[in-house]
C-alpha atoms as a PDB file:
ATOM      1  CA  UNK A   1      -6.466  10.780  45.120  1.00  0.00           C
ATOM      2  CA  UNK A   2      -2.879  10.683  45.579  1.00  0.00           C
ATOM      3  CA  UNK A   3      -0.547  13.683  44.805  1.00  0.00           C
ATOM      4  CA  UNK A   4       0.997  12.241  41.843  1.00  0.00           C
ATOM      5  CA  UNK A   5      -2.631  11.304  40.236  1.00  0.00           C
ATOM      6  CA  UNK A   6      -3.525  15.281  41.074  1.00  0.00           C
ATOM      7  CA  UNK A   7      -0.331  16.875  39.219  1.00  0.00           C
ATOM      8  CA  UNK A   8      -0.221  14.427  36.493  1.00  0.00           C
ATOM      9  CA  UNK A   9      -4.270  15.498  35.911  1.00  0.00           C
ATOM     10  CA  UNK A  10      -3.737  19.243  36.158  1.00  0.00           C
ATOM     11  CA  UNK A  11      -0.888  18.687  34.087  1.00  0.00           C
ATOM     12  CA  UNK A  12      -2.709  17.021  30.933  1.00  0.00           C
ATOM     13  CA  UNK A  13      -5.969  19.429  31.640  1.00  0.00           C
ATOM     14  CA  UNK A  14      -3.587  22.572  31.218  1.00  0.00           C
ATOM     15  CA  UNK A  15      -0.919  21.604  28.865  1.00  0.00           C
ATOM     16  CA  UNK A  16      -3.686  19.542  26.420  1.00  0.00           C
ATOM     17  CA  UNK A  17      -7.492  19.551  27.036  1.00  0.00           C
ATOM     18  CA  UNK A  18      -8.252  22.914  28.140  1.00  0.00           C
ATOM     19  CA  UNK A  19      -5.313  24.294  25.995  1.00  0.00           C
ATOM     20  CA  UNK A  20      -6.753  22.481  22.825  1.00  0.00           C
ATOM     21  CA  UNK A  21     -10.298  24.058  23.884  1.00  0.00           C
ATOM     22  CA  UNK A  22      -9.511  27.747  25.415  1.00  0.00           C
ATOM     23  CA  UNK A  23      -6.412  28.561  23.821  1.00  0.00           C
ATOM     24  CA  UNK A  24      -2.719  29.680  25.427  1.00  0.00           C
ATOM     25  CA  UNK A  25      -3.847  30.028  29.388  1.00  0.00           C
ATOM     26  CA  UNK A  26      -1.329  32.894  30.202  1.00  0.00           C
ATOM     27  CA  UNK A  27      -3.297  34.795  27.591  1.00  0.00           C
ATOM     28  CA  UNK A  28      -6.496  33.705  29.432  1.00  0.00           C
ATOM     29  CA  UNK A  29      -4.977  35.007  32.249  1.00  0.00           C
ATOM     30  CA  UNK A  30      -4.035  38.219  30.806  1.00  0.00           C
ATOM     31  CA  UNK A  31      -7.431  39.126  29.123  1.00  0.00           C
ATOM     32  CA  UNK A  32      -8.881  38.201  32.611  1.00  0.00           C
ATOM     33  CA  UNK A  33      -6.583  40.581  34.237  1.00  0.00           C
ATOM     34  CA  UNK A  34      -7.815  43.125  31.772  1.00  0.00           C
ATOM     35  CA  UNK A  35     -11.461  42.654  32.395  1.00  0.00           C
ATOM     36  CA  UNK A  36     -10.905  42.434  35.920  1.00  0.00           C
ATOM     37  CA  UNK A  37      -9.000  45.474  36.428  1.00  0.00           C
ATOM     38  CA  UNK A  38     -11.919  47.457  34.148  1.00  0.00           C
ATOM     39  CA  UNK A  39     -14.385  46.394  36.619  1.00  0.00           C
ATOM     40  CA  UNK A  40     -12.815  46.795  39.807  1.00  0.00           C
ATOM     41  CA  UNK A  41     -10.320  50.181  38.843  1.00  0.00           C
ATOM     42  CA  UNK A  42      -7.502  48.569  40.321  1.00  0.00           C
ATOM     43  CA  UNK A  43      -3.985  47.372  38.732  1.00  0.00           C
ATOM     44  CA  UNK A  44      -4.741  43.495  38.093  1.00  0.00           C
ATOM     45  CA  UNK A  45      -2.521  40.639  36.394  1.00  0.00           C
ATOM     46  CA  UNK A  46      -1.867  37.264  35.075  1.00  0.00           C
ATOM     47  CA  UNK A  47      -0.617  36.318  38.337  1.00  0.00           C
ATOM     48  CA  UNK A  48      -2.998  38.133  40.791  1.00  0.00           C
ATOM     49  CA  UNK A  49      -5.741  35.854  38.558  1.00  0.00           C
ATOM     50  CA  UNK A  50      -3.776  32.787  39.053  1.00  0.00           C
ATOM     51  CA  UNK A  51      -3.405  33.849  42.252  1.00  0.00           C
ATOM     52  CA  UNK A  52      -7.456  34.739  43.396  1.00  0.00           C
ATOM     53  CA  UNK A  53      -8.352  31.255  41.220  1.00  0.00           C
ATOM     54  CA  UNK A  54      -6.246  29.039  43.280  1.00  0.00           C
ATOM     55  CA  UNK A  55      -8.019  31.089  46.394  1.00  0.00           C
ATOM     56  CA  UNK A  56     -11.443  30.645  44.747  1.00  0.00           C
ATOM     57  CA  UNK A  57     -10.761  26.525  44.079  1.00  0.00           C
ATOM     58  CA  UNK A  58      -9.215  26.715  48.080  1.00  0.00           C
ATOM     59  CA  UNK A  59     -12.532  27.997  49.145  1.00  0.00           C
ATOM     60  CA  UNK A  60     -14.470  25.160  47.406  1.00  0.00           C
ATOM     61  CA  UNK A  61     -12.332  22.855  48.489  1.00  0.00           C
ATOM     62  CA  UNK A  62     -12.836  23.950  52.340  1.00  0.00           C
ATOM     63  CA  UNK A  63     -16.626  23.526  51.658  1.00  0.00           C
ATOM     64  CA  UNK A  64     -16.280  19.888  49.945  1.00  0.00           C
ATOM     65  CA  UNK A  65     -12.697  19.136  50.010  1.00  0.00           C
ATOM     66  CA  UNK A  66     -13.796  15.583  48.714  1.00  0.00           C
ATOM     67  CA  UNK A  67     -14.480  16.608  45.465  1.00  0.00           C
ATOM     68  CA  UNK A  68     -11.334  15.925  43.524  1.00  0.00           C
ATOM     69  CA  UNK A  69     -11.707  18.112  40.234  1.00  0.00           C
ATOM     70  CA  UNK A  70     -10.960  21.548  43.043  1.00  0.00           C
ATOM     71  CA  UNK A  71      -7.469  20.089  44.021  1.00  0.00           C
ATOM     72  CA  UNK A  72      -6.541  19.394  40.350  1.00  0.00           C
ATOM     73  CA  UNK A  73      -7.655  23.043  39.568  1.00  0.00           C
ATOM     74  CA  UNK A  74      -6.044  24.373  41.634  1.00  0.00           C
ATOM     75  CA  UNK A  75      -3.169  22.642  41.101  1.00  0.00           C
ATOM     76  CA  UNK A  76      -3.728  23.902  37.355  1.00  0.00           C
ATOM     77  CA  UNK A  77      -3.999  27.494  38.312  1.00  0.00           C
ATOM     78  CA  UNK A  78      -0.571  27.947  40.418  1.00  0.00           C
ATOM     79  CA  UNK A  79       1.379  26.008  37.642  1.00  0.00           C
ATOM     80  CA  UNK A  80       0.236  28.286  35.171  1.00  0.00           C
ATOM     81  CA  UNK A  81       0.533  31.286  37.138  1.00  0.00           C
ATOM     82  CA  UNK A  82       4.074  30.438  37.283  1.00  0.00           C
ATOM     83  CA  UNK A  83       4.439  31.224  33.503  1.00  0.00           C
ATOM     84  CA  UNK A  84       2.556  34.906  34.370  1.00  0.00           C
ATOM     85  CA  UNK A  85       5.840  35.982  36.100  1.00  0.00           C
END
């Protein structure tokens, strides 16, 4: 997949179809942080869940890195993580 098809992909899945489905995704992020920081006691936010998602699609994509739908999330996750600060 070329690097063009990958942002133009993550682009549509978090500006329109996952948007249209899960609502605003820096609010995501922000009731994530929220639950996250309940369970493990520690000072979590938008962009330190941006942050460990783009780390958690990295990991999958070091196990299968031919599986394109990791690369386009993760693509997703930084771009809206840049909204968080």
């Amino acid at each position: 997949m070329k690097r063009s098809q990958v942002l133009l992909t993550a682009n549509r899945m978090v500006s329109e179809d996952r948007e249209a489905v899960h609502g605003d995704p820096v609010s995501s992020l922000e009731d994530v942080a929220a639950l996250w920081q309940g369970y493990l006691g520690v000072p979590i936010c938008g962009t330190d869940v941006a942050l460990m998602m783009s780390l958690f699609k990295i990991g999958r994509i070091k196990q299968n890195p031919l599986h394109e739908d990791n690369w386009i999330d993760a693509a997703g996750y930084i771009a809206i993580g840049s909204e968080t600060v």
